[in-house]
Protein backbone atom coordinates (compact mmCIF):
# COMPACT_ATOMS: atom_id res chain seq x y z
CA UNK A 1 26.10 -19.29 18.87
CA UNK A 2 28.15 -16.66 17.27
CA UNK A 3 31.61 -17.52 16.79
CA UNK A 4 34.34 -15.73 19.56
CA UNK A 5 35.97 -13.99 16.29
CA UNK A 6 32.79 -12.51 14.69
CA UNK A 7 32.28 -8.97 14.01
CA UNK A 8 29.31 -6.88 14.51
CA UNK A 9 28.79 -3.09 13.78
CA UNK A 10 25.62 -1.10 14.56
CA UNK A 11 23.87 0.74 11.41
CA UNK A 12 22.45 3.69 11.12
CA UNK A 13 21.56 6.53 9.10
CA UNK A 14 24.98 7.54 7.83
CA UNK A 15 25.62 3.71 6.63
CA UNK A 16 21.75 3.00 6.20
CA UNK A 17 20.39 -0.56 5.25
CA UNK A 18 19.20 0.58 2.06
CA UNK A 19 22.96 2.10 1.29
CA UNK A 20 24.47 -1.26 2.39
CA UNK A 21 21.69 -3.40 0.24
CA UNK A 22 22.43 -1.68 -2.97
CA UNK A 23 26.19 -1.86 -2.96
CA UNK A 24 26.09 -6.12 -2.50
CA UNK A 25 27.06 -7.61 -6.20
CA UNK A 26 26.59 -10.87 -7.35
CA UNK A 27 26.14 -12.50 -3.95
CA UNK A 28 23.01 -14.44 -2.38
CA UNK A 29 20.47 -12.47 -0.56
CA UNK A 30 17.76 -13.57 1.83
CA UNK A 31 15.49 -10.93 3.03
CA UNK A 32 12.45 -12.02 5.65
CA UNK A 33 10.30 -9.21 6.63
CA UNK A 34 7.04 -8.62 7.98
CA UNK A 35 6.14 -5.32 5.32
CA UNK A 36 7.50 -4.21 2.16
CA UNK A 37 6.52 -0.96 0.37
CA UNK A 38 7.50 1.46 -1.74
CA UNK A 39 11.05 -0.27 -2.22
CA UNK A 40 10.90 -1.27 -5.70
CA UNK A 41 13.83 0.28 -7.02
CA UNK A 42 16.07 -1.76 -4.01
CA UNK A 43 14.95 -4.85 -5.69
CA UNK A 44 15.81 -3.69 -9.17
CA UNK A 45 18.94 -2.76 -7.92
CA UNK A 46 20.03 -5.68 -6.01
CA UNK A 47 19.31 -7.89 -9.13
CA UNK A 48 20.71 -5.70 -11.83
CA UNK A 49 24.21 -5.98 -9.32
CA UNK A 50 24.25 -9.87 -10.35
CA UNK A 51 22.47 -11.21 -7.22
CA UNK A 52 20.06 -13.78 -6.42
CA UNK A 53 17.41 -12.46 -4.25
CA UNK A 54 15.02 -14.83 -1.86
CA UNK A 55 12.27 -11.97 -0.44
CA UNK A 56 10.03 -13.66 2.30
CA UNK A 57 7.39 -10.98 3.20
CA UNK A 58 4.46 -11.19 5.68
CA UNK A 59 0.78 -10.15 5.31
CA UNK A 60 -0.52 -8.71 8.46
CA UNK A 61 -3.13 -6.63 8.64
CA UNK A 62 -2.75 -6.32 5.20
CA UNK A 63 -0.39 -3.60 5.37
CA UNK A 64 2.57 -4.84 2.24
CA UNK A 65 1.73 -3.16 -0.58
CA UNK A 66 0.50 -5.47 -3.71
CA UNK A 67 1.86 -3.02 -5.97
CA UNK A 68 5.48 -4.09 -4.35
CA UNK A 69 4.07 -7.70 -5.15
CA UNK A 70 3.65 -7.29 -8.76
CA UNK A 71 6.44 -5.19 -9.34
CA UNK A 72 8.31 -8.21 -8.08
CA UNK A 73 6.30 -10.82 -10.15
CA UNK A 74 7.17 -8.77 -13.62
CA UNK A 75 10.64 -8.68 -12.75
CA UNK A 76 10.81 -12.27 -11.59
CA UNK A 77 9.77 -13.13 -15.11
CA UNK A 78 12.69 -11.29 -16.94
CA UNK A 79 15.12 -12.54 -14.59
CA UNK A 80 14.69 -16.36 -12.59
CA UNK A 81 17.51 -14.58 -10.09
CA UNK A 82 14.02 -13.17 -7.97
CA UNK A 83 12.35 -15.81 -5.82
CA UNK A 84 9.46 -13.80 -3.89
CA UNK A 85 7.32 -15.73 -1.30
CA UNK A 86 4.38 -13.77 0.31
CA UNK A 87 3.18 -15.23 3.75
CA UNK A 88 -0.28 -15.34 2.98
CA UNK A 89 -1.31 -16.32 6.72
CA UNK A 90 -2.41 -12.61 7.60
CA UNK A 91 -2.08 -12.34 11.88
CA UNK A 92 -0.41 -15.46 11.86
CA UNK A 93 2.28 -14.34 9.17
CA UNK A 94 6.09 -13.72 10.36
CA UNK A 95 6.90 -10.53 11.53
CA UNK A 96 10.87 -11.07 11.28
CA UNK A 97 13.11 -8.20 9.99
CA UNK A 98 16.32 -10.35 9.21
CA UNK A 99 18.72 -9.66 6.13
CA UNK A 100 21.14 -12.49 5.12
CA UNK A 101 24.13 -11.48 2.52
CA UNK A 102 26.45 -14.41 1.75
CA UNK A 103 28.67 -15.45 2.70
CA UNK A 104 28.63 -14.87 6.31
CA UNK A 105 26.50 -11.37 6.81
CA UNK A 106 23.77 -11.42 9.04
CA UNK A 107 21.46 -8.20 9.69
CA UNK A 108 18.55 -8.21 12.29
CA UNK A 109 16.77 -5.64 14.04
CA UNK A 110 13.49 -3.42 13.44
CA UNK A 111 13.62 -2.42 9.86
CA UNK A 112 11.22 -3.62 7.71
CA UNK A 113 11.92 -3.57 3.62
CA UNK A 114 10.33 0.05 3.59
CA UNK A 115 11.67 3.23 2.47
CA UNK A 116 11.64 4.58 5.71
CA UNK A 117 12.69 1.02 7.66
CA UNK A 118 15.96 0.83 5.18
CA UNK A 119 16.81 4.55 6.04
CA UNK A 120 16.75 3.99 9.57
CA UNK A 121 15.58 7.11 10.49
CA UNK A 122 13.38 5.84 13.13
CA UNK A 123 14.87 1.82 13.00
CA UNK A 124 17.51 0.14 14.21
CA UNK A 125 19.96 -2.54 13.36
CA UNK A 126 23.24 -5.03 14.04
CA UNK A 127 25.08 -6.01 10.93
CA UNK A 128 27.01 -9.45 12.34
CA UNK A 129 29.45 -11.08 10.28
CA UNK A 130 29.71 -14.96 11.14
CA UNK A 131 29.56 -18.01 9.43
CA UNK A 132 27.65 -20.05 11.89
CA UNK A 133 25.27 -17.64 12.52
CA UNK A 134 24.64 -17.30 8.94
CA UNK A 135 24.11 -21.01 8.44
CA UNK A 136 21.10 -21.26 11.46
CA UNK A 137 19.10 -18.54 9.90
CA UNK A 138 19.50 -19.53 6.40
CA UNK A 139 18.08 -23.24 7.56
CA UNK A 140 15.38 -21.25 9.37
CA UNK A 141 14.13 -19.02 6.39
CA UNK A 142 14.15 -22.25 4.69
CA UNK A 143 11.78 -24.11 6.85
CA UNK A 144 10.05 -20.95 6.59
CA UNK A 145 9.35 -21.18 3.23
CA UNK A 146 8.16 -24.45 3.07
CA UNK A 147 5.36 -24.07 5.38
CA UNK A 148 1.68 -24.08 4.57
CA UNK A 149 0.30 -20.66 2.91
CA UNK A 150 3.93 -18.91 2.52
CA UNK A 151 3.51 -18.78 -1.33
CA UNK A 152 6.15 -18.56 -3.79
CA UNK A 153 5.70 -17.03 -7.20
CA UNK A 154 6.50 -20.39 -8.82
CA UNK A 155 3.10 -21.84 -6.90
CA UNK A 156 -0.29 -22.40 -8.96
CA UNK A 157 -1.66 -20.27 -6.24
CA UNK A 158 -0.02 -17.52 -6.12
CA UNK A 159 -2.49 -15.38 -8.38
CA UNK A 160 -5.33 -16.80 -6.87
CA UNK A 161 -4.28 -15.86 -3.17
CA UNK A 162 -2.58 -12.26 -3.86
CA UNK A 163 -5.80 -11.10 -5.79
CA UNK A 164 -7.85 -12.27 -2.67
CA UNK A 165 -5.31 -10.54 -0.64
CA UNK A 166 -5.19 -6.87 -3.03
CA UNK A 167 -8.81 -6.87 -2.06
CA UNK A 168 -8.48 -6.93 1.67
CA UNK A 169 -5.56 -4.48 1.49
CA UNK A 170 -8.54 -2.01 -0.56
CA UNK A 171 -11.09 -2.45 3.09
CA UNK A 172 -10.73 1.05 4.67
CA UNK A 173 -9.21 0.85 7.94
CA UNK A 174 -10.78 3.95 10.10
CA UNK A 175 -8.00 4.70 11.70
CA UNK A 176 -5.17 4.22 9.53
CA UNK A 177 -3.45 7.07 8.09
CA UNK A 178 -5.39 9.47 10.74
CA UNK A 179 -3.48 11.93 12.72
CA UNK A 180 -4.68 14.39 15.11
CA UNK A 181 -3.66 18.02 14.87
CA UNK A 182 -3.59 19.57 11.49
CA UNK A 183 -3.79 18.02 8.27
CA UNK A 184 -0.84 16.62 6.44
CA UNK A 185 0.32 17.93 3.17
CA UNK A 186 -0.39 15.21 0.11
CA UNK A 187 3.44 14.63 0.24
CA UNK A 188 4.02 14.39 3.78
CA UNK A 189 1.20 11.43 3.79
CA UNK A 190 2.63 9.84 1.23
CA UNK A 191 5.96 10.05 2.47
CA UNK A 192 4.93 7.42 5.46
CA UNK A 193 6.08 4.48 5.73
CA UNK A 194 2.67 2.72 4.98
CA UNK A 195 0.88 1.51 2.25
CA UNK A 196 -1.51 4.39 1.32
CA UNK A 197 -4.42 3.80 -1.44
CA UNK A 198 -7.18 6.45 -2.43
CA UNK A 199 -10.52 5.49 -3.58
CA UNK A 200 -11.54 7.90 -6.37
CA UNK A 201 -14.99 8.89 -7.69
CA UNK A 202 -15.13 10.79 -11.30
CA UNK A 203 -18.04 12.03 -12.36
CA UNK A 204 -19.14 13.64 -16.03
CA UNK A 205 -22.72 14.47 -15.49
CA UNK A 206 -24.98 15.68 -12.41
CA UNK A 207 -27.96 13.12 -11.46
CA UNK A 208 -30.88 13.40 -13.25
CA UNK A 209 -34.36 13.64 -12.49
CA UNK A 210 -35.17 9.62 -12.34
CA UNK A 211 -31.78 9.47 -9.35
CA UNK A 212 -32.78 12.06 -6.84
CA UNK A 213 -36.14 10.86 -7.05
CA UNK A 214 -35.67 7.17 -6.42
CA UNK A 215 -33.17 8.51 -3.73
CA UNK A 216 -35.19 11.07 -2.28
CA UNK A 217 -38.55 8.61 -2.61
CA UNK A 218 -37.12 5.44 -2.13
CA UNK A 219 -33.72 5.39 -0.08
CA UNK A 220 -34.13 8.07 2.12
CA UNK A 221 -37.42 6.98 4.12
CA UNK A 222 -35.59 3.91 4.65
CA UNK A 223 -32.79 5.27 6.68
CA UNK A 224 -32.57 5.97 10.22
CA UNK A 225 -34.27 9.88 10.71
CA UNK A 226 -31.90 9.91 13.85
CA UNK A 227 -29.10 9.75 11.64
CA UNK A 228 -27.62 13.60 12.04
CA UNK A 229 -31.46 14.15 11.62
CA UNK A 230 -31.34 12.20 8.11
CA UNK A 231 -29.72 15.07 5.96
CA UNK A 232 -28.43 12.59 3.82
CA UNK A 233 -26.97 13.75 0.30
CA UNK A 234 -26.94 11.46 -2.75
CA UNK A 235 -22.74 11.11 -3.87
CA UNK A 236 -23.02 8.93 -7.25
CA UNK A 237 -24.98 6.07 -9.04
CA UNK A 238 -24.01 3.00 -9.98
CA UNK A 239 -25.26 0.47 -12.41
CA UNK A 240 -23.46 -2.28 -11.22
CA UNK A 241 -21.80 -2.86 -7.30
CA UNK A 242 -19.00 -0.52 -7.48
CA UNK A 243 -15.70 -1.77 -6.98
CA UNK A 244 -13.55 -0.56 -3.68
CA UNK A 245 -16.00 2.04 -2.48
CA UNK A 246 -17.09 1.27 1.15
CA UNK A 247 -19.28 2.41 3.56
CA UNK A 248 -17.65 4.11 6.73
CA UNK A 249 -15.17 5.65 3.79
CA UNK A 250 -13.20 8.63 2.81
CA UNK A 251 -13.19 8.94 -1.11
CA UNK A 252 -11.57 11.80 -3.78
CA UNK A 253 -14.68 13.02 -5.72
CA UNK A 254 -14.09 15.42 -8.19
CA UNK A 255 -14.80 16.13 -12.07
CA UNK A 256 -13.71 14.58 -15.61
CA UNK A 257 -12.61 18.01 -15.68
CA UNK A 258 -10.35 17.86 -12.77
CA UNK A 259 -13.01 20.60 -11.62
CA UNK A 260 -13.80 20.70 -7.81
CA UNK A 261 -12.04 17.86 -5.67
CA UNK A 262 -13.07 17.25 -2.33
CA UNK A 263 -13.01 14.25 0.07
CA UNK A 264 -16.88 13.12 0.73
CA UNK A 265 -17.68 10.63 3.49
CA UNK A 266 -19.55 7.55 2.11
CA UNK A 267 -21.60 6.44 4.96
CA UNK A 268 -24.05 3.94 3.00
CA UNK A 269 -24.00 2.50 -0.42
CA UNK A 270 -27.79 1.31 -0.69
CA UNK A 271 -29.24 -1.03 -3.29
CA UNK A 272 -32.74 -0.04 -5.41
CA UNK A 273 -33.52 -1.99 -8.80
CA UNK A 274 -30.06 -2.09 -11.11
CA UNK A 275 -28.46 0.74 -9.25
CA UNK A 276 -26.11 1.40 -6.30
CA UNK A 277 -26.70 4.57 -4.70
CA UNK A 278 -23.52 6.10 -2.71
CA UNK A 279 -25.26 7.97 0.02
CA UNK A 280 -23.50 10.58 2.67
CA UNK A 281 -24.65 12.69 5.22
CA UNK A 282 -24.78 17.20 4.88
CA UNK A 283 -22.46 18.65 7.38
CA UNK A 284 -20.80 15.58 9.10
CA UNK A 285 -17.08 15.73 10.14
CA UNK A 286 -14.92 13.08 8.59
CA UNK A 287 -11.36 12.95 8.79
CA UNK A 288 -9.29 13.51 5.42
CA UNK A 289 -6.02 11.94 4.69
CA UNK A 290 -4.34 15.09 3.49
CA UNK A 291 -4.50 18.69 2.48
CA UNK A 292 -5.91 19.87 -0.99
CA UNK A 293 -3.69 22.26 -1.63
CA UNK A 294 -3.58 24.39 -5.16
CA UNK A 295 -0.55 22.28 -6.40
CA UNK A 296 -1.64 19.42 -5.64
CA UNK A 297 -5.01 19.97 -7.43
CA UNK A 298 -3.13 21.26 -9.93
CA UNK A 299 -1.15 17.92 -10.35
CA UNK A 300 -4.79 15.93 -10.00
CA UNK A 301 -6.61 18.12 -12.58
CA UNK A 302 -3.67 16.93 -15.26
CA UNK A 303 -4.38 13.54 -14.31
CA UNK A 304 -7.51 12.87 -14.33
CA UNK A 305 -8.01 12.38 -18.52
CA UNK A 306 -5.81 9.44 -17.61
CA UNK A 307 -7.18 8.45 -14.75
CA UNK A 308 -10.93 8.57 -16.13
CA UNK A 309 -9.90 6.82 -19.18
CA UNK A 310 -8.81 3.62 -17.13
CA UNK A 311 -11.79 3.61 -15.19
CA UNK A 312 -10.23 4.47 -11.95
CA UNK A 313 -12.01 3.77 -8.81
CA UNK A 314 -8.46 3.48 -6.91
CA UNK A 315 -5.12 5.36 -6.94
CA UNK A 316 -2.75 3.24 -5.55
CA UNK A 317 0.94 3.27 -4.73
CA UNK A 318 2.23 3.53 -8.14
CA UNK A 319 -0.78 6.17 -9.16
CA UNK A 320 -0.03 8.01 -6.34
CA UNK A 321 3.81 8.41 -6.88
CA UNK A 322 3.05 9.59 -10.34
CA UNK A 323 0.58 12.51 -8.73
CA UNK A 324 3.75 13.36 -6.49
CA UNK A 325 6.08 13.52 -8.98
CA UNK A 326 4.27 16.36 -10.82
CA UNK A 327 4.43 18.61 -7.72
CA UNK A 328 6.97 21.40 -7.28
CA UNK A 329 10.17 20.12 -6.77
CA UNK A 330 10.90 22.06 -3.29
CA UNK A 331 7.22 20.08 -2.04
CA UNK A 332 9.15 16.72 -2.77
């Protein structure tokens, strides 16, 4: 129980968590949180002030960005002060938001260690300061991190379980990211507090003769004629199972030019011989995840060389801050 003399004070945006994170120096620092995104530079500055950092995030429905997760394993192997353990138990993983500052500070309430959680613009949160209370959660968060499939960096499976995991966090989800109403600009999406990834298609030639006739000959008869009266359209070729492409998907197709983006609807990726052939349908609504406005296919036309020469099939968090960062500044 809290201690008679304790102190508590409610935050909120004016004295935000993220504020109050980055001003602790060379103090211990427990952070146990369900999602973590887009919060990189929090880390970076909590361990460049002198501290010792144990982040405990969770894994359900795949929603904490792995780009946060290797971020955090490349620092943690410049400086030992960064001990990350991911809860690799999916539904079953913690969905705490507690924040433990020695000697004595406790924080608890909604926010989760995301850009928007630590602004608490939409959050909320008690900062408590007491010794006892403290203590309990510390010995908590430590039996937390000693059960079965919360994985710290130091553990042989760690690579093994967040690649499996980076995969799952690539399945479309239909609904995420979907608003109704109108369409969100590129930097208002981004600017959620989610973990947003965009499969990408580049292409440098048209089809030839051989692919729209082993589509038109072969694939098409075999799909179901009731299918929006099976107006399919053929969307690329593949010589080996392309990687993070899905059916039921929205995906950026556009150019090695940067030439004509659009979002195209994969509804089937169908086997025949050596190839994969990406399949959509003429004239079916799909949502998209944003607007694609003239700056921002400005901003994707001059990076697309770079893109292409990668072999992007997926833009994620870090790709995705670069786009934003070569919009106009008053779009930021």
């Amino acid at each position: 129980m809290p201690q008679d003399d304790c102190t508590m004070e409610i935050i909120g945006i004016d004295n935000n968590l993220d504020n109050l994170l980055r001003d602790v120096k060379n103090s211990r620092v427990d952070i146990a949180v369900a999602f973590a995104t887009k919060t990189e530079k929090v880390i970076d500055a909590l361990i460049v002030n002198g501290n010792e950092v144990f982040l405990t995030v969770g894994t359900i429905n795949c929603f904490s960005d792995p780009v946060f997760f290797r971020h955090c394993q490349e620092l943690a192997q410049e400086n030992p002060k960064l001990n990350l353990a991911v809860d690799f138990r999916y539904a079953d993983s913690i969905h705490w938001k507690v924040y433990l500052i020695s000697p004595n500070i406790v924080v608890i309430g909604s926010a989760n260690f995301t850009k928007t959680g630590l602004s608490m613009s939409r959050d909320t949160a008690v900062r408590i300061e007491d010794e006892n209370l403290y203590t309990d959660y510390q010995a908590l968060l430590s039996s937390l991190r000693n059960e079965n499939n919360v994985v710290a960096l130091i553990d042989d499976r760690f690579d093994t379980l967040l690649s499996e995991y980076e995969k799952k966090h690539r399945l479309p989800i239909p609904t995420r990211n979907i608003r109704s109403g109108q369409l969100p600009s590129f930097t208002e999406w981004f600017a959620r507090d989610e973990s947003q990834g965009l499969p990408i298609l580049i292409w440098d030639q048209d089809f030839d003769d051989e692919h729209r006739n082993t589509f038109e000959n072969k694939i098409v008869p075999t799909l179901d004629p009731t299918d929006n009266n099976g107006t399919y359209f053929l969307a690329a070729v593949f010589y080996r199972k392309p990687p993070y492409y899905y059916e039921r998907n929205s995906v950026l197709i556009l150019s090695d030019k940067g030439t004509y983006p659009q979002f195209n609807f994969i509804n089937l990726i169908m086997p025949s011989n050596d190839k994969w052939y990406l399949c959509g349908i003429e004239g079916a609504a799909f949502p998209n995840p944003f607007a694609l406005s003239p700056d921002l296919k400005k901003a994707i036309k001059s990076s697309v060389q770079k893109w292409a020469k990668n072999d992007k099939t997926f833009l994620d968090t870090k790709d995705l801050q670069e786009l934003a960062d070569k919009l106009p500044a008053n779009l930021i």
